[in-house]
Protein backbone atom coordinates (compact mmCIF):
# COMPACT_ATOMS: atom_id res chain seq x y z
CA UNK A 1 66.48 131.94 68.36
CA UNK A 2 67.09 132.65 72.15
CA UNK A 3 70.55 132.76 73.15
CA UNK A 4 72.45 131.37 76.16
CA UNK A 5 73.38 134.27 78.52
CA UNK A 6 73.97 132.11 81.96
CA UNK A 7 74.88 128.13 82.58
CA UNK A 8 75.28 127.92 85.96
CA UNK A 9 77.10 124.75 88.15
CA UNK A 10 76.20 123.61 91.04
CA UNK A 11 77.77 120.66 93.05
CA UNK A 12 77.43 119.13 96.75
CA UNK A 13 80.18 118.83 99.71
CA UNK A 14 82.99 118.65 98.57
CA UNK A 15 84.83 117.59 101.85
CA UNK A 16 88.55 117.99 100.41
CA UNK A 17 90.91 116.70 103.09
CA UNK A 18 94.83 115.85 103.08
CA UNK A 19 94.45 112.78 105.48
CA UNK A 20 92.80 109.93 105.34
CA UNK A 21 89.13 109.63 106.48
CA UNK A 22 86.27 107.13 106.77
CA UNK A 23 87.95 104.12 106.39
CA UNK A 24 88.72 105.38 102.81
CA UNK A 25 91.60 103.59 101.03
CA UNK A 26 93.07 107.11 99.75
CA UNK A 27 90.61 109.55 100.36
CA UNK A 28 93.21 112.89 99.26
CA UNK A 29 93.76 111.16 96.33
CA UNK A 30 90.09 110.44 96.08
CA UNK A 31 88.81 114.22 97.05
CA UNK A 32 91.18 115.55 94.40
CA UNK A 33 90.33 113.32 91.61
CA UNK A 34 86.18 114.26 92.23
CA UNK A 35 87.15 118.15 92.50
CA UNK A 36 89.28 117.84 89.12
CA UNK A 37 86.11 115.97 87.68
CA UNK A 38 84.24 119.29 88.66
CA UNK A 39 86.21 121.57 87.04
CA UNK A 40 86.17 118.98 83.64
CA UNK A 41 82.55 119.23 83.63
CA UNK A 42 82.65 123.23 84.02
CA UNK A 43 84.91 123.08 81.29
CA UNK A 44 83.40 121.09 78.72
CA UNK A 45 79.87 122.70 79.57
CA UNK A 46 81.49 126.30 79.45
CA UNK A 47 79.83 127.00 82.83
CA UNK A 48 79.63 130.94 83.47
CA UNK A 49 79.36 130.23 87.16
CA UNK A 50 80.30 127.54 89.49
CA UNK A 51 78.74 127.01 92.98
CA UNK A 52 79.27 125.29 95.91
CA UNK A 53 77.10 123.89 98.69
CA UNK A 54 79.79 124.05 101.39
CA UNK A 55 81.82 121.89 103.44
CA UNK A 56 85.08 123.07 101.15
CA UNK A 57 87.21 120.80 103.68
CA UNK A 58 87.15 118.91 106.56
CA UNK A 59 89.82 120.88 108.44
CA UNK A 60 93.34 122.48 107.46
CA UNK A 61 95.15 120.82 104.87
CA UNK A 62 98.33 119.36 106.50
CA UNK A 63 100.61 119.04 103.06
CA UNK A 64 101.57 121.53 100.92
CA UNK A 65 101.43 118.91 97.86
CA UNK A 66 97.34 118.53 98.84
CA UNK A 67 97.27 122.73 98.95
CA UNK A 68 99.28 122.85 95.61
CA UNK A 69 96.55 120.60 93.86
CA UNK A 70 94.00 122.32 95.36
CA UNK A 71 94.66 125.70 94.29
CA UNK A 72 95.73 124.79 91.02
CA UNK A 73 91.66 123.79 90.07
CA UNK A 74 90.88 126.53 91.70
CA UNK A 75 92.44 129.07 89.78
CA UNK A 76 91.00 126.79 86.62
CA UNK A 77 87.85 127.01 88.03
CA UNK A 78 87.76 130.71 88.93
CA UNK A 79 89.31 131.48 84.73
CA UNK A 80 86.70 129.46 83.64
CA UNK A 81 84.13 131.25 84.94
CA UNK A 82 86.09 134.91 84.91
CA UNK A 83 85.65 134.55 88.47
CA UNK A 84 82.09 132.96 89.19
CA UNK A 85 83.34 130.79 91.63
CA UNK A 86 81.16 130.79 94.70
CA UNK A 87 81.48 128.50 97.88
CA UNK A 88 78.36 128.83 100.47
CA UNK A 89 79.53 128.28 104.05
CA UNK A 90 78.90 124.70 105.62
CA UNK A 91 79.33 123.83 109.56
CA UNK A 92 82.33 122.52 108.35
CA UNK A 93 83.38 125.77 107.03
CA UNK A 94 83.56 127.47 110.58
CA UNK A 95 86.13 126.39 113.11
CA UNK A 96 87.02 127.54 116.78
CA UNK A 97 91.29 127.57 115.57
CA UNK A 98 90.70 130.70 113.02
CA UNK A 99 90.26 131.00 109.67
CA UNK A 100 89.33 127.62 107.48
CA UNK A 101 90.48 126.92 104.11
CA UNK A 102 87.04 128.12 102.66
CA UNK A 103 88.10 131.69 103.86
CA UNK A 104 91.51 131.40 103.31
CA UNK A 105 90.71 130.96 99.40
CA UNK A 106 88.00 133.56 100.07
CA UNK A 107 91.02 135.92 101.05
CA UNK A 108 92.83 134.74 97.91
CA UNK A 109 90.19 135.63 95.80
CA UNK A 110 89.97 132.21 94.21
CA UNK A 111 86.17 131.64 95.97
CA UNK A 112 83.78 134.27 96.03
CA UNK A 113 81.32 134.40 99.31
CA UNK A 114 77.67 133.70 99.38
CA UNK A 115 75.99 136.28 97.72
CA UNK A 116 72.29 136.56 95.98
CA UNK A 117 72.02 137.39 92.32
CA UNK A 118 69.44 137.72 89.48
CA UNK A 119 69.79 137.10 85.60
CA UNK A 120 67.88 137.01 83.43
CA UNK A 121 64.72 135.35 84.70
CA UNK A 122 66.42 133.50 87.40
CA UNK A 123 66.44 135.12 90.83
CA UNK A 124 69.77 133.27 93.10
CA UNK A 125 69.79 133.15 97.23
CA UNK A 126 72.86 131.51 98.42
CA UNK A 127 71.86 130.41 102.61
CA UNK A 128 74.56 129.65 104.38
CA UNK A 129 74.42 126.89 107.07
CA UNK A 130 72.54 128.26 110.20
CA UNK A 131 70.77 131.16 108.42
CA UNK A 132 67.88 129.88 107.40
CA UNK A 133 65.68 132.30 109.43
CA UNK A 134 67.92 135.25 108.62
CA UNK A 135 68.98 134.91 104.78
CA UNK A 136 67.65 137.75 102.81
CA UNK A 137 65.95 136.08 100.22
CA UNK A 138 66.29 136.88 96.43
CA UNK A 139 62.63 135.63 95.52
CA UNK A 140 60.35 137.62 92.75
CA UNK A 141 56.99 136.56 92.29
CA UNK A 142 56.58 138.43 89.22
CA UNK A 143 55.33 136.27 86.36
CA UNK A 144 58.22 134.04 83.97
CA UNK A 145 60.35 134.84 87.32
CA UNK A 146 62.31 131.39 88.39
CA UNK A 147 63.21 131.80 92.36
CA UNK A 148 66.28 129.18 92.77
CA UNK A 149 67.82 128.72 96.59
CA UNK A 150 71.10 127.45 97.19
CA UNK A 151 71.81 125.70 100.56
CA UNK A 152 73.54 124.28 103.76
CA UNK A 153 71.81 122.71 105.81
CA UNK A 154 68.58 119.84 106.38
CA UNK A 155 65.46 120.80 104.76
CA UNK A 156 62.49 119.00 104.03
CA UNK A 157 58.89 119.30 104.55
CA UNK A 158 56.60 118.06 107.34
CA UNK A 159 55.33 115.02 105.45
CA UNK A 160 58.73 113.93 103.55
CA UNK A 161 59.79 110.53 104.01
CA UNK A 162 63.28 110.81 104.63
CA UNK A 163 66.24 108.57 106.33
CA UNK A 164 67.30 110.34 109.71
CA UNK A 165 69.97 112.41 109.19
CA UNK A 166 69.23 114.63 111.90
CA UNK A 167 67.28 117.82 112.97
CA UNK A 168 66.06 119.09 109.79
CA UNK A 169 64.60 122.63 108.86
CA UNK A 170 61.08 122.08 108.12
CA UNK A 171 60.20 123.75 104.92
CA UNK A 172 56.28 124.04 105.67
CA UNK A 173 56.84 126.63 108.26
CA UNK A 174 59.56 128.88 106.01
CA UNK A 175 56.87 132.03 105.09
CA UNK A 176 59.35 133.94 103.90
CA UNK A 177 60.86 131.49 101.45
CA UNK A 178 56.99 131.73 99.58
CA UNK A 179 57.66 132.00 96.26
CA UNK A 180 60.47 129.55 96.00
CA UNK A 181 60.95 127.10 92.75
CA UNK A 182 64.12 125.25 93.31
CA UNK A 183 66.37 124.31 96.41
CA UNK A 184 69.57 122.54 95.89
CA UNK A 185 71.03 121.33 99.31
CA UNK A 186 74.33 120.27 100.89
CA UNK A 187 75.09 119.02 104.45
CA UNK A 188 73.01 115.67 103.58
CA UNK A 189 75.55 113.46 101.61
CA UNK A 190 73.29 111.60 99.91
CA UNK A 191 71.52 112.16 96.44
CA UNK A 192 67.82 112.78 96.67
CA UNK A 193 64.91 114.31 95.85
CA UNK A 194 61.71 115.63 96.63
CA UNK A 195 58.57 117.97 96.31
CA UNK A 196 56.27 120.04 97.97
CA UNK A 197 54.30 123.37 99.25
CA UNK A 198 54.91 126.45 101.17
CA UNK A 199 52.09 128.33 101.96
CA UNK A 200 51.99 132.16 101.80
CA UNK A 201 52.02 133.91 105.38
CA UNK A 202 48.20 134.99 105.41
CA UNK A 203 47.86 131.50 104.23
CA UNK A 204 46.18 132.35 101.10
CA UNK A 205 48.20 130.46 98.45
CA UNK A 206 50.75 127.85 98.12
CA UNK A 207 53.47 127.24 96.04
CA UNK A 208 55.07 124.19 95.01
CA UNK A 209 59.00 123.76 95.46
CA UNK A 210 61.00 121.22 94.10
CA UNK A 211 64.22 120.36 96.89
CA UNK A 212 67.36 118.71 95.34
CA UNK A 213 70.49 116.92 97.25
CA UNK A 214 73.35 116.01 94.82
CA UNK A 215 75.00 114.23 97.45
CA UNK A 216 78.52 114.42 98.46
CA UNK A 217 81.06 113.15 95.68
CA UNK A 218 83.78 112.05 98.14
CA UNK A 219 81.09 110.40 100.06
CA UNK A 220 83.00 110.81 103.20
CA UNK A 221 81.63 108.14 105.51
CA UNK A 222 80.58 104.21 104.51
CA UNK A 223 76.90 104.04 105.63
CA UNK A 224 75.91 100.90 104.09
CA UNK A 225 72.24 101.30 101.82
CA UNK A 226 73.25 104.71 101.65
CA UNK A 227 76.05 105.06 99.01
CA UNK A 228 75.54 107.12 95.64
CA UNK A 229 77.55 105.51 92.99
CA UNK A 230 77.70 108.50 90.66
CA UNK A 231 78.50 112.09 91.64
CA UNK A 232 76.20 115.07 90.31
CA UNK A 233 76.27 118.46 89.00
CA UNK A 234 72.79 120.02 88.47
CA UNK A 235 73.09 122.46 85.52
CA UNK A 236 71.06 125.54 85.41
CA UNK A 237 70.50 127.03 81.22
CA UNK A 238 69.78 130.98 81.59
CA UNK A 239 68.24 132.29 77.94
CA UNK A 240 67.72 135.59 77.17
CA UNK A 241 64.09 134.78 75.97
CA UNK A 242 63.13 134.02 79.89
CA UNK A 243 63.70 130.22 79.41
CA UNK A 244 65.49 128.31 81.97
CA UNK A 245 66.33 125.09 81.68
CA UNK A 246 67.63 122.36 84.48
CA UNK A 247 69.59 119.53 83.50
CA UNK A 248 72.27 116.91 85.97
CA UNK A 249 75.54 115.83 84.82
CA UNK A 250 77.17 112.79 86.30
CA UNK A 251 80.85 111.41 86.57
CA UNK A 252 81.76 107.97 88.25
CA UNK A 253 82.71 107.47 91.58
CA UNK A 254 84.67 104.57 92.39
CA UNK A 255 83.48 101.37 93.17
CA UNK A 256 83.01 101.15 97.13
CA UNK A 257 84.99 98.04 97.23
CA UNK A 258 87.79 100.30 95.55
CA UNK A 259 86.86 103.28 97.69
CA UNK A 260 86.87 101.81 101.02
CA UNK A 261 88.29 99.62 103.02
CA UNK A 262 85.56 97.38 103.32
CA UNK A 263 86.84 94.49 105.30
CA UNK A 264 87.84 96.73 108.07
CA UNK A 265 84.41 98.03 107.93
CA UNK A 266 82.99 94.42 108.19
CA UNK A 267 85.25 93.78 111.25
CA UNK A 268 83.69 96.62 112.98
CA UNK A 269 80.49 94.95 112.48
CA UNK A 270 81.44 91.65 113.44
CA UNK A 271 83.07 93.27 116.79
CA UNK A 272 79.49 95.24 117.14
CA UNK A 273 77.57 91.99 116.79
CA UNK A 274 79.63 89.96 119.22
CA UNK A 275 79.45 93.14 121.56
CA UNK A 276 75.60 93.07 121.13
CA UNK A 277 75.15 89.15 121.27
CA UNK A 278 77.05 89.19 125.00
CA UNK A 279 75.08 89.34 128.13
CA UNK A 280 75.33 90.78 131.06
CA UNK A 281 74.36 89.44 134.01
CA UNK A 282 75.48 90.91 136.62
CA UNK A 283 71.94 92.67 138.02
CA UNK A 284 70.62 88.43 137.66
CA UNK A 285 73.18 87.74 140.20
CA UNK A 286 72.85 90.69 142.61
CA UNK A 287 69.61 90.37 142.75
CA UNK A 288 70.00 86.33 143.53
CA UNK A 289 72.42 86.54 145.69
CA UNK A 290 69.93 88.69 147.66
CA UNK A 291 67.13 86.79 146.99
CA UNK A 292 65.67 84.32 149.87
CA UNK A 293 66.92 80.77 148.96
CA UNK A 294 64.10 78.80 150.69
CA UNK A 295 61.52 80.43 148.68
CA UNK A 296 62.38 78.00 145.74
CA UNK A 297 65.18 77.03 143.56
CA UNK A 298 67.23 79.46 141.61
CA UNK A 299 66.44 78.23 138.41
CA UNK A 300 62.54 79.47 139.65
CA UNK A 301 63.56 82.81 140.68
CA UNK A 302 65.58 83.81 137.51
CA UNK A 303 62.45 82.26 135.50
CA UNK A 304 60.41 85.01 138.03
CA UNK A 305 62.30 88.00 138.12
CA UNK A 306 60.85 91.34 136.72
CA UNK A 307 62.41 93.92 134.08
CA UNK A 308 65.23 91.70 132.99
CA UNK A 309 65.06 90.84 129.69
CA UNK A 310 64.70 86.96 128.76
CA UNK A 311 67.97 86.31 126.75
CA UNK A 312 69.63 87.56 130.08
CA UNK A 313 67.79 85.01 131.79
CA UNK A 314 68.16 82.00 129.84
CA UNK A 315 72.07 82.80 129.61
CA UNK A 316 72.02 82.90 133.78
CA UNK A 317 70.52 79.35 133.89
CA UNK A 318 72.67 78.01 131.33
CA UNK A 319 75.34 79.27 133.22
CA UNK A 320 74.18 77.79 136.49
CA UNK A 321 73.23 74.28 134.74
CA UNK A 322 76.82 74.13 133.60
CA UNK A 323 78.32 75.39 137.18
CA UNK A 324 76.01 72.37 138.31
CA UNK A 325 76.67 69.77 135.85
């Protein structure tokens, strides 16, 4: 019977914060409670290691209540794994002021950098945000060999549909990622995923590889259509028979109505709309107070000028009928 020698964690942007963001109701209370769900799932699964996708916070913490929490499931994280704690390094992780709280705990020895490993069959690469191109890859192609990448930043391939979430990192054109199985993603917040190839470079092969996002569970910002209503922890299963074996677990999130402050969020809309819906029309009356009157009435030449679109126009006569009326 094979036994277990590896079950490695793996979860998505954390985002911890001590102030209030995104319209959240309580989002240090909400940060907290997600990162303590973490460390319950590493517990009750007896994780070996623990890994994060970066983005540890969005900026310093500014109580030393928030710091307290946070280093006290950190140092249950890091004894739960004898130290196995990893934390990859997210654009959020490197600031202009000095040192961020990801290197801080770094420093403390509570996080371990990004760093690639192999056991048993499964070969590790940790790519920190903006390395793509540079990350020394830990990728065997040796038969029963499982290549797994962990990662910051957008990747997909050429022909993925995706929503826009900015430049991505097209996977298609990665030669020296050949060989790859798995990549599980931060940076994009929410939970998808996808499949394709990357071809060899003398373009003799290709090699399918399967690209995970867990999502962020503090779900920093309200993008309506876009919410994930359950945060995830994909589970990697390390046997010392060459099995490996890839499994999610989930915890709730709270509801958004309970998360966010959703009627502030649907007066920002209603502002937007109103914003949207008014017209301006000043270039209708520059361009008619310049106009020649005897050519016709000005009802004609609004109806006849060029590159202005028609909602501007029919507001400009309505305007004048009333003026007139």
């Amino acid at each position: 019977m094979a036994n277990l020698i590896a079950r490695i964690g793996i979860y998505g942007d954390i985002h911890l914060s001590s102030k209030n963001y995104g319209a959240h109701r309580d989002y240090p209370n909400e940060s907290l409670n997600y990162f303590r769900n973490i460390t319950k799932i590493a517990e009750e699964g007896r994780f070996t290691h623990l890994i994060g996708c970066g983005d540890f916070s969005f900026g310093r913490f500014g109580t030393l209540e928030y710091r307290l929490a946070v280093e006290e499931e950190l140092q249950k994280q890091c004894n739960l794994t004898k130290g196995n704690r990893y934390e990859l390094k997210g654009n959020h992780d490197i600031a202009g002021y000095g040192m961020t709280e990801r290197d801080y705990y770094i420093k403390k020895g509570l996080i371990k950098d990004s760093t690639n490993f192999s056991i048993g069959n499964l070969n590790i690469s940790m790519v920190d945000y903006g390395c793509a191109n540079t990350a020394n890859m830990n990728i065997k192609l040796d038969s029963g060999m499982v290549n797994l990448a962990i990662a910051h930043d957008f990747y997909r391939f050429s022909n993925t549909n995706t929503p826009q979430f900015g430049q991505a990192i097209i996977l298609d054109n990665m030669k020296n990622w050949f060989g790859l199985d798995y990549l599980i993603c931060g940076h994009v917040h929410k939970q998808m995923t996808f499949e394709g190839e990357i071809e060899n470079a003398d373009k003799t092969a290709k090699h399918k590889l399967i690209v995970d996002y867990p999502g962020s569970p503090s779900r920093p910002s309200y993008r309506e259509g876009y919410m994930d209503e359950n945060g995830q922890v994909p589970i990697i299963d390390v046997y010392d028979d060459g099995k490996i074996d890839f499994n999610i677990a989930e915890f709730d999130l709270l509801p958004l109505s309970e998360s966010f402050n959703l009627e502030e969020k649907a007066e920002e809309a209603k502002q937007k709309e109103e914003k949207e819906k008014k017209v301006d029309i000043s270039d209708i009356v520059q361009e008619l107070d310049a106009h020649d009157r005897n050519v016709g009435n000005p009802e004609d030449i609004i109806r006849s000028m060029e590159n202005i679109d028609q909602r501007y126009k029919d507001k400009a006569i309505d305007l004048l009928e009333r003026a007139l009326a």
